[in-house]
C-alpha atoms as a PDB file:
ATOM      1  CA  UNK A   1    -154.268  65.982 -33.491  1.00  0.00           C
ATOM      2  CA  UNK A   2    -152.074  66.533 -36.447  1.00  0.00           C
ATOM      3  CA  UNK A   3    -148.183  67.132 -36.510  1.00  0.00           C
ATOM      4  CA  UNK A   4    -146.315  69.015 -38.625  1.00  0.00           C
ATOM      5  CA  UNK A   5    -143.306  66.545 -39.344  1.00  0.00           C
ATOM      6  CA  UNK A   6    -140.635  69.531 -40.128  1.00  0.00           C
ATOM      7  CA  UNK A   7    -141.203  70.982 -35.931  1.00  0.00           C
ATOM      8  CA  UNK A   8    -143.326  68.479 -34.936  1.00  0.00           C
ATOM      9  CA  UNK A   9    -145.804  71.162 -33.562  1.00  0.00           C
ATOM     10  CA  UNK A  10    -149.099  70.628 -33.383  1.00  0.00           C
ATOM     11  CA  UNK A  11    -151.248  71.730 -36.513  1.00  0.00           C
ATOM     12  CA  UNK A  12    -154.569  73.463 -35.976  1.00  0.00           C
ATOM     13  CA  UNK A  13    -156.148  71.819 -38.908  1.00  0.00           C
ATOM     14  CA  UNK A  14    -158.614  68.897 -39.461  1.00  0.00           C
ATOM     15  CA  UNK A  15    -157.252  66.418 -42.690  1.00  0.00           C
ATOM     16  CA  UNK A  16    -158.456  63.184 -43.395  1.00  0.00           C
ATOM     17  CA  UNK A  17    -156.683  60.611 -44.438  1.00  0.00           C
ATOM     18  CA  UNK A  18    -157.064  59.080 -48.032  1.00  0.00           C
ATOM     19  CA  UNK A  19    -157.961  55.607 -48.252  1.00  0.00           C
ATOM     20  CA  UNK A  20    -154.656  53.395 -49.042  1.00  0.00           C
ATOM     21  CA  UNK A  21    -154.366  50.456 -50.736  1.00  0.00           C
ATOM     22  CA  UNK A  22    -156.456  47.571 -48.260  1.00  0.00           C
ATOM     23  CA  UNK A  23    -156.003  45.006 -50.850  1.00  0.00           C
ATOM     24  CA  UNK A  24    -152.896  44.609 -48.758  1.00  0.00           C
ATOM     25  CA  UNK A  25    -150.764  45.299 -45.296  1.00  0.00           C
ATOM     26  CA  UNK A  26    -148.709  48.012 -44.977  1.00  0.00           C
ATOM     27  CA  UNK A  27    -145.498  47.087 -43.537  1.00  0.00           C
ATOM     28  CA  UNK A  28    -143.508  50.296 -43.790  1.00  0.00           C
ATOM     29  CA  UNK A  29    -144.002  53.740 -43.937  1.00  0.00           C
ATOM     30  CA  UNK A  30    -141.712  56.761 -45.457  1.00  0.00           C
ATOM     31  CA  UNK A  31    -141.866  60.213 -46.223  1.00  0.00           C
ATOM     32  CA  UNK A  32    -141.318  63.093 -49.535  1.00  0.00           C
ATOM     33  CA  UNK A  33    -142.270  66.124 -48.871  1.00  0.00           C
ATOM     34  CA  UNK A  34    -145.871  66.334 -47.818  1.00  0.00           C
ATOM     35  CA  UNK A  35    -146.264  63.071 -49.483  1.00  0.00           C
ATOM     36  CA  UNK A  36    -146.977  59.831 -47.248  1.00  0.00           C
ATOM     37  CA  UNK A  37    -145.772  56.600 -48.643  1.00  0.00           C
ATOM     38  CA  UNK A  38    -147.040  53.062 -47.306  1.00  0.00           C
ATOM     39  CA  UNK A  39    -144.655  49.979 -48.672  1.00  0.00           C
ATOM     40  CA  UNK A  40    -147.251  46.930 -48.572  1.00  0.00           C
ATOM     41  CA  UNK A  41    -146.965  42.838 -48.790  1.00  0.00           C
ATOM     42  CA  UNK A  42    -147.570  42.748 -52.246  1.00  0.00           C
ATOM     43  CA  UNK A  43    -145.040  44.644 -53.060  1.00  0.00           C
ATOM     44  CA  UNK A  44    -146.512  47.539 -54.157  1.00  0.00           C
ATOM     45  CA  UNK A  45    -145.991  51.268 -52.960  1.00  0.00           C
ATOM     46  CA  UNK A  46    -149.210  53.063 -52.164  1.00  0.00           C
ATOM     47  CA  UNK A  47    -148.632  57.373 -51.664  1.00  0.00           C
ATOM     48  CA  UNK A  48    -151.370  59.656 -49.993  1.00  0.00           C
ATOM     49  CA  UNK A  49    -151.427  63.480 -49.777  1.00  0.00           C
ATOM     50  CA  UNK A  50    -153.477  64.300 -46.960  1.00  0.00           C
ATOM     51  CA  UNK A  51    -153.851  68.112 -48.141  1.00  0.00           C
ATOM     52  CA  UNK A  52    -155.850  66.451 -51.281  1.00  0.00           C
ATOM     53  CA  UNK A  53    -157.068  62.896 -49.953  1.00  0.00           C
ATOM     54  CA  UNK A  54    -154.922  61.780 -53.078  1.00  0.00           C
ATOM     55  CA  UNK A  55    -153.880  58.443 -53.065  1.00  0.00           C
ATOM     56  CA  UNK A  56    -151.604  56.692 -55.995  1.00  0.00           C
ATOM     57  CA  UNK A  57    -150.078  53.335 -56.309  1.00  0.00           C
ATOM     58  CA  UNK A  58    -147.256  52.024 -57.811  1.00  0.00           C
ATOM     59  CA  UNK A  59    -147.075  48.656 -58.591  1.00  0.00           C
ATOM     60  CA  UNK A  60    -144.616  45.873 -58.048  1.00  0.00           C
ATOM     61  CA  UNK A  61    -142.817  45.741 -61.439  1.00  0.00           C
ATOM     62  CA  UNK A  62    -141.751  42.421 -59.975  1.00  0.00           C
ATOM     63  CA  UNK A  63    -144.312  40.837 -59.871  1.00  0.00           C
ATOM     64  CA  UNK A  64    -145.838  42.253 -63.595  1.00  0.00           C
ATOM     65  CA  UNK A  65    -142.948  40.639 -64.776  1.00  0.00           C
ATOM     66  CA  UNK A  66    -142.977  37.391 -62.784  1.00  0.00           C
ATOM     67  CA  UNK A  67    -140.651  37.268 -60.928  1.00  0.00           C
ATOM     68  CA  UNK A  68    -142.715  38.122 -57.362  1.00  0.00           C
ATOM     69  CA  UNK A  69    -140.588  35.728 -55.350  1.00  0.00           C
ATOM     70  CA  UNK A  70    -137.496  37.935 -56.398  1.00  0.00           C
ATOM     71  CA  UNK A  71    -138.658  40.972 -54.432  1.00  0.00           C
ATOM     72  CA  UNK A  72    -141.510  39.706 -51.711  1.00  0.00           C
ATOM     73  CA  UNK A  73    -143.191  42.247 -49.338  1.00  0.00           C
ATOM     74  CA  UNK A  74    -141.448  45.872 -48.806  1.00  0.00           C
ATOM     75  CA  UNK A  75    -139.048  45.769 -46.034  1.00  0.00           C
ATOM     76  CA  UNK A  76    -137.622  49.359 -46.369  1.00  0.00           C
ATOM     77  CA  UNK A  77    -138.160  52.270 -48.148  1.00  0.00           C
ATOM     78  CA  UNK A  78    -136.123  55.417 -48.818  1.00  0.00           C
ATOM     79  CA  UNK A  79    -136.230  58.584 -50.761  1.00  0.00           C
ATOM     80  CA  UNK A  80    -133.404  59.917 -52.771  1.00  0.00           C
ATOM     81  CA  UNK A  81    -134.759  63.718 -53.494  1.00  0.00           C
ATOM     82  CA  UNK A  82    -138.531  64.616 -54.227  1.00  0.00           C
ATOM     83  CA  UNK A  83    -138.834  61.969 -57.002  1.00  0.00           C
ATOM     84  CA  UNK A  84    -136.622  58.967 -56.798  1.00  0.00           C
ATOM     85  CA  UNK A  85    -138.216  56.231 -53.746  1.00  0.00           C
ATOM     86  CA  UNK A  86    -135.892  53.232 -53.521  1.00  0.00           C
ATOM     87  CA  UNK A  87    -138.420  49.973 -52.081  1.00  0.00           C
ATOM     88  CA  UNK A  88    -136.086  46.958 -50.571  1.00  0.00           C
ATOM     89  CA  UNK A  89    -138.233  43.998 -50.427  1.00  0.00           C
ATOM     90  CA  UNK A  90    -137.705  41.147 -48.130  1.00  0.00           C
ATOM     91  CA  UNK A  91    -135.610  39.120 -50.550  1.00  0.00           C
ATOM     92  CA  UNK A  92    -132.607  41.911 -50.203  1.00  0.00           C
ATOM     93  CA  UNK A  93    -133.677  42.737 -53.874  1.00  0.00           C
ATOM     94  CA  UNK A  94    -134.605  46.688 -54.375  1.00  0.00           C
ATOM     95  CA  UNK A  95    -136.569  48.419 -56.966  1.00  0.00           C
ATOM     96  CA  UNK A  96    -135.910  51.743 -57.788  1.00  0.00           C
ATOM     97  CA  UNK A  97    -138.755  54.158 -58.684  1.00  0.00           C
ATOM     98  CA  UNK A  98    -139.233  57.882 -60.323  1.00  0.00           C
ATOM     99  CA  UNK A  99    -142.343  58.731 -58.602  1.00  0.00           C
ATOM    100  CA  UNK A 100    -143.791  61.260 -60.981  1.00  0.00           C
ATOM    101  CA  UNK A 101    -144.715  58.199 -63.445  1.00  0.00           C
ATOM    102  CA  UNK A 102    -147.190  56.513 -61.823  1.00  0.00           C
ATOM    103  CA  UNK A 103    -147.571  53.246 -62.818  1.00  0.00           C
ATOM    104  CA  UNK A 104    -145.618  50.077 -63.796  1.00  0.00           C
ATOM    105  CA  UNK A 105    -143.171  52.565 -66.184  1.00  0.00           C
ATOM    106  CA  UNK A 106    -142.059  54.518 -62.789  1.00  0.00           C
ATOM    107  CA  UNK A 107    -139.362  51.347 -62.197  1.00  0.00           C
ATOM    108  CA  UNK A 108    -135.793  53.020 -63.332  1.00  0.00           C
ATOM    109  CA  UNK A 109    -134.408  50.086 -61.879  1.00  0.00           C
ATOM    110  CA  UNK A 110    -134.274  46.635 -60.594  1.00  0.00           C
ATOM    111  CA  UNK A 111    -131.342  45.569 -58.260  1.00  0.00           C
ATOM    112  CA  UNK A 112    -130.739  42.337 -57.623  1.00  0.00           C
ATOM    113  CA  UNK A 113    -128.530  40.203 -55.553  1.00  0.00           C
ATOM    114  CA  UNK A 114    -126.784  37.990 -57.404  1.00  0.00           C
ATOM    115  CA  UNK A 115    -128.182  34.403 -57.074  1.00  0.00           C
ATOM    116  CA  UNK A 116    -124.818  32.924 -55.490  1.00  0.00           C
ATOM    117  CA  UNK A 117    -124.342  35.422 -53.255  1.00  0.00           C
ATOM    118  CA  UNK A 118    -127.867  36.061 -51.648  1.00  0.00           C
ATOM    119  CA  UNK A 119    -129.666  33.278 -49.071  1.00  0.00           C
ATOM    120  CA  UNK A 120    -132.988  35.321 -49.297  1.00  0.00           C
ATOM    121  CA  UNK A 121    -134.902  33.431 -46.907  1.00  0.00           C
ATOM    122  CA  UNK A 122    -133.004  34.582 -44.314  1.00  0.00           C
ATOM    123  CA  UNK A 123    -132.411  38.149 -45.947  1.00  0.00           C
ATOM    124  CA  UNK A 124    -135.479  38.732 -45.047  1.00  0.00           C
ATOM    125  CA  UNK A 125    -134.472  39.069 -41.683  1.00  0.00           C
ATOM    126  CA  UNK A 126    -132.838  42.119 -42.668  1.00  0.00           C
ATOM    127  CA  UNK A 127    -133.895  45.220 -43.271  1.00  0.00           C
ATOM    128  CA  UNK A 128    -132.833  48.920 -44.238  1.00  0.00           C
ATOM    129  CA  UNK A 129    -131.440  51.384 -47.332  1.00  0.00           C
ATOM    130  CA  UNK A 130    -129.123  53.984 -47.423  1.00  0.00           C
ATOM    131  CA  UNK A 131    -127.246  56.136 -49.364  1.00  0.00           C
ATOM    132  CA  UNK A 132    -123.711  57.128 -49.894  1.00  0.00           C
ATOM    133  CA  UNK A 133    -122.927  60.444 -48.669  1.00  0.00           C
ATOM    134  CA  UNK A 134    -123.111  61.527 -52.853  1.00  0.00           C
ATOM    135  CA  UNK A 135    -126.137  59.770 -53.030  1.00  0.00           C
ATOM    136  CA  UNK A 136    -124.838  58.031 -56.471  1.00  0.00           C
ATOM    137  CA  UNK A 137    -124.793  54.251 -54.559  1.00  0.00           C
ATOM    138  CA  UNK A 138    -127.521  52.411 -53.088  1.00  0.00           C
ATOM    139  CA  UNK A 139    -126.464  50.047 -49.537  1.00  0.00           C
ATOM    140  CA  UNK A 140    -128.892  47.770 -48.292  1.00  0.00           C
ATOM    141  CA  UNK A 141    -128.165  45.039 -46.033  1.00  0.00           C
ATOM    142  CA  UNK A 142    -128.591  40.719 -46.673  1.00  0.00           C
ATOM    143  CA  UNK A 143    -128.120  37.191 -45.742  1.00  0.00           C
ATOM    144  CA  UNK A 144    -125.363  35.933 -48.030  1.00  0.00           C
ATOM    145  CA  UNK A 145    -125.317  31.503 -48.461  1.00  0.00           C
ATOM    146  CA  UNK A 146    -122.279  31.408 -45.539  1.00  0.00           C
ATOM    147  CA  UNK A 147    -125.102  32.827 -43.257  1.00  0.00           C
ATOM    148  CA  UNK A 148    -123.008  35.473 -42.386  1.00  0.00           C
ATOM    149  CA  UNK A 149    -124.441  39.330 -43.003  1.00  0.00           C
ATOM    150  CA  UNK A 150    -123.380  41.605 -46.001  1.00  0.00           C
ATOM    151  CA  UNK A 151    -123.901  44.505 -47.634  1.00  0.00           C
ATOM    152  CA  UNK A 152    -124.783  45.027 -51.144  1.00  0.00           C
ATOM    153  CA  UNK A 153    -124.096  48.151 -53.400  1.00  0.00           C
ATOM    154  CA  UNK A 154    -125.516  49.483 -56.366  1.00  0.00           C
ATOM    155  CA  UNK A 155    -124.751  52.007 -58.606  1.00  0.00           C
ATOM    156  CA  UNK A 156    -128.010  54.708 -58.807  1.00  0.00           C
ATOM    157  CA  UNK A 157    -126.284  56.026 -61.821  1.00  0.00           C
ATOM    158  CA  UNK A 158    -127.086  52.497 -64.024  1.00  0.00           C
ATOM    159  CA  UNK A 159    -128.290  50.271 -61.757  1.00  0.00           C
ATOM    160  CA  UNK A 160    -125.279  47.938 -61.496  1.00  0.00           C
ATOM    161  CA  UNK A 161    -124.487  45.557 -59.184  1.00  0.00           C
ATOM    162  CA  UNK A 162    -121.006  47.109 -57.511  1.00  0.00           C
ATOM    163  CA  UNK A 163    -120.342  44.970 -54.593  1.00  0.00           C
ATOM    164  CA  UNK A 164    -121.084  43.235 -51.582  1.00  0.00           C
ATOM    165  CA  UNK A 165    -118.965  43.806 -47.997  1.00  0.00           C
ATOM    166  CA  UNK A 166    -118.832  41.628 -45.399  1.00  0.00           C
ATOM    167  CA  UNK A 167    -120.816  43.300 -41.764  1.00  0.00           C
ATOM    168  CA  UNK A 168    -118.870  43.598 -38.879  1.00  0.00           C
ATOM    169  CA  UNK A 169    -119.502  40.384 -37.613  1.00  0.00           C
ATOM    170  CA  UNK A 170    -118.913  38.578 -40.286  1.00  0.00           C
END
Protein backbone atom coordinates (compact mmCIF):
# COMPACT_ATOMS: atom_id res chain seq x y z
CA UNK A 1 0.00 0.00 0.00
CA UNK A 2 1.16 3.44 -0.84
CA UNK A 3 0.62 6.76 1.21
CA UNK A 4 0.21 9.94 0.11
CA UNK A 5 2.59 11.89 2.59
CA UNK A 6 0.51 15.39 2.34
CA UNK A 7 -3.04 13.26 4.06
CA UNK A 8 -1.48 10.25 4.57
CA UNK A 9 -4.42 8.45 2.73
CA UNK A 10 -4.01 5.57 1.09
CA UNK A 11 -3.12 5.83 -2.75
CA UNK A 12 -4.79 3.48 -5.21
CA UNK A 13 -1.75 3.19 -7.33
CA UNK A 14 1.02 0.56 -7.85
CA UNK A 15 4.86 2.48 -8.00
CA UNK A 16 7.96 0.83 -7.71
CA UNK A 17 10.63 1.93 -6.14
CA UNK A 18 13.93 2.97 -8.01
CA UNK A 19 16.94 1.23 -7.12
CA UNK A 20 19.15 3.54 -4.61
CA UNK A 21 22.52 3.67 -4.20
CA UNK A 22 23.57 -0.20 -2.54
CA UNK A 23 27.13 0.65 -2.78
CA UNK A 24 26.22 1.91 0.65
CA UNK A 25 23.67 2.06 3.88
CA UNK A 26 21.20 4.42 4.10
CA UNK A 27 21.09 5.93 7.41
CA UNK A 28 18.54 8.69 6.99
CA UNK A 29 15.78 9.50 5.02
CA UNK A 30 14.08 13.08 4.04
CA UNK A 31 11.66 14.48 1.88
CA UNK A 32 11.12 17.55 -1.26
CA UNK A 33 8.26 17.45 -2.79
CA UNK A 34 7.57 14.12 -4.38
CA UNK A 35 11.21 13.59 -4.22
CA UNK A 36 12.66 10.82 -1.72
CA UNK A 37 16.09 11.44 -0.42
CA UNK A 38 18.29 8.59 1.29
CA UNK A 39 21.56 10.17 3.26
CA UNK A 40 24.08 7.06 3.14
CA UNK A 41 27.59 6.06 5.03
CA UNK A 42 29.61 7.32 2.46
CA UNK A 43 28.45 10.37 2.60
CA UNK A 44 26.70 10.71 -0.33
CA UNK A 45 22.93 11.73 -0.93
CA UNK A 46 21.06 9.35 -3.19
CA UNK A 47 17.20 10.96 -4.48
CA UNK A 48 14.43 8.68 -6.09
CA UNK A 49 11.15 9.78 -7.73
CA UNK A 50 8.93 6.97 -7.52
CA UNK A 51 6.45 8.53 -10.25
CA UNK A 52 9.62 8.00 -12.75
CA UNK A 53 11.85 5.19 -11.00
CA UNK A 54 14.48 8.13 -11.23
CA UNK A 55 17.21 7.86 -9.06
CA UNK A 56 20.26 10.60 -8.79
CA UNK A 57 23.18 10.87 -6.53
CA UNK A 58 25.05 13.45 -5.20
CA UNK A 59 28.27 12.89 -4.06
CA UNK A 60 30.22 13.66 -0.95
CA UNK A 61 32.19 16.78 -2.00
CA UNK A 62 34.10 15.79 1.11
CA UNK A 63 35.40 13.19 0.35
CA UNK A 64 36.35 14.34 -3.65
CA UNK A 65 38.29 16.72 -1.93
CA UNK A 66 39.86 14.61 0.84
CA UNK A 67 38.87 15.47 3.51
CA UNK A 68 36.21 12.28 4.19
CA UNK A 69 37.02 12.16 7.88
CA UNK A 70 35.72 15.87 8.07
CA UNK A 71 32.12 14.94 7.26
CA UNK A 72 31.70 10.86 7.87
CA UNK A 73 28.30 9.15 7.24
CA UNK A 74 24.97 11.44 6.99
CA UNK A 75 23.45 11.90 10.30
CA UNK A 76 20.64 14.38 9.31
CA UNK A 77 19.24 15.81 6.50
CA UNK A 78 16.97 18.80 5.86
CA UNK A 79 15.44 20.75 3.09
CA UNK A 80 15.40 24.46 2.89
CA UNK A 81 12.69 25.00 -0.14
CA UNK A 82 12.44 22.67 -3.31
CA UNK A 83 16.19 22.98 -4.10
CA UNK A 84 18.52 23.65 -1.25
CA UNK A 85 19.10 19.93 1.01
CA UNK A 86 21.41 20.68 3.94
CA UNK A 87 23.35 16.87 4.83
CA UNK A 88 24.95 16.96 8.60
CA UNK A 89 27.36 14.21 8.74
CA UNK A 90 28.42 12.52 11.86
CA UNK A 91 31.42 14.77 12.48
CA UNK A 92 28.85 17.89 13.26
CA UNK A 93 30.25 19.19 9.84
CA UNK A 94 27.28 20.00 7.15
CA UNK A 95 27.34 20.33 3.48
CA UNK A 96 25.03 22.36 1.83
CA UNK A 97 23.60 21.35 -1.58
CA UNK A 98 21.44 23.03 -4.64
CA UNK A 99 19.84 19.95 -5.79
CA UNK A 100 19.11 20.85 -9.37
CA UNK A 101 23.05 20.38 -10.14
CA UNK A 102 23.58 17.03 -9.82
CA UNK A 103 26.85 16.17 -9.21
CA UNK A 104 29.98 17.18 -7.21
CA UNK A 105 29.21 21.16 -8.41
CA UNK A 106 25.67 20.95 -6.42
CA UNK A 107 27.91 21.75 -2.95
CA UNK A 108 27.09 25.71 -2.29
CA UNK A 109 28.67 25.11 0.84
CA UNK A 110 30.80 23.43 3.33
CA UNK A 111 30.32 24.21 7.11
CA UNK A 112 32.62 23.31 9.37
CA UNK A 113 33.18 23.30 13.03
CA UNK A 114 36.01 24.91 13.89
CA UNK A 115 38.83 22.46 14.90
CA UNK A 116 39.09 23.84 18.64
CA UNK A 117 35.76 23.89 19.25
CA UNK A 118 34.40 20.48 17.86
CA UNK A 119 35.30 16.82 19.72
CA UNK A 120 33.80 14.96 16.62
CA UNK A 121 34.07 11.60 17.87
CA UNK A 122 31.62 12.16 20.19
CA UNK A 123 29.57 14.63 17.86
CA UNK A 124 28.65 11.92 16.32
CA UNK A 125 26.46 11.11 18.96
CA UNK A 126 24.46 13.91 17.92
CA UNK A 127 22.25 14.40 15.48
CA UNK A 128 19.71 16.95 13.80
CA UNK A 129 19.38 20.44 11.51
CA UNK A 130 17.23 23.18 11.67
CA UNK A 131 16.50 26.37 10.57
CA UNK A 132 15.90 29.77 11.92
CA UNK A 133 12.45 30.85 11.68
CA UNK A 134 13.91 33.20 8.35
CA UNK A 135 15.52 30.31 7.20
CA UNK A 136 18.86 32.54 6.54
CA UNK A 137 20.92 30.36 9.54
CA UNK A 138 21.67 26.84 9.68
CA UNK A 139 21.62 25.09 13.71
CA UNK A 140 22.85 21.77 14.08
CA UNK A 141 23.83 20.30 17.24
CA UNK A 142 27.77 18.88 18.53
CA UNK A 143 30.16 17.62 21.03
CA UNK A 144 32.43 20.57 21.79
CA UNK A 145 36.34 19.38 23.56
CA UNK A 146 34.71 20.26 27.35
CA UNK A 147 32.32 17.32 26.48
CA UNK A 148 29.60 19.40 27.11
CA UNK A 149 26.78 19.84 24.08
CA UNK A 150 26.56 22.96 21.73
CA UNK A 151 25.08 24.33 19.03
CA UNK A 152 26.64 25.60 15.97
CA UNK A 153 25.30 28.32 13.50
CA UNK A 154 25.89 29.15 10.10
CA UNK A 155 25.05 31.73 7.95
CA UNK A 156 22.99 30.13 4.61
CA UNK A 157 23.55 33.47 3.10
CA UNK A 158 27.73 32.81 2.79
CA UNK A 159 28.32 29.96 4.55
CA UNK A 160 30.05 31.46 7.61
CA UNK A 161 30.70 30.13 10.68
CA UNK A 162 28.41 32.54 13.17
CA UNK A 163 28.53 30.88 16.45
CA UNK A 164 28.29 28.18 18.75
CA UNK A 165 25.76 28.21 22.11
CA UNK A 166 26.11 26.28 24.87
CA UNK A 167 22.72 23.39 25.27
CA UNK A 168 20.82 23.55 28.20
CA UNK A 169 22.78 21.35 30.10
CA UNK A 170 25.76 22.60 29.54
Amino acid sequence: MILDLSTFAPENRSVSIPKINRASDSICVSQISDLILYGHRNGNISMSDPRCKNCWNIPNACAENSKSSDFGYVSSLLTKDDYVVVSRGSSGNCNVYDRRKCGSSSLLWNLQIPRDENMSMKSSFCSGLAFDPMGKVVITPFVATNGKTKFSMWSLTNGRFISAVAGLNS
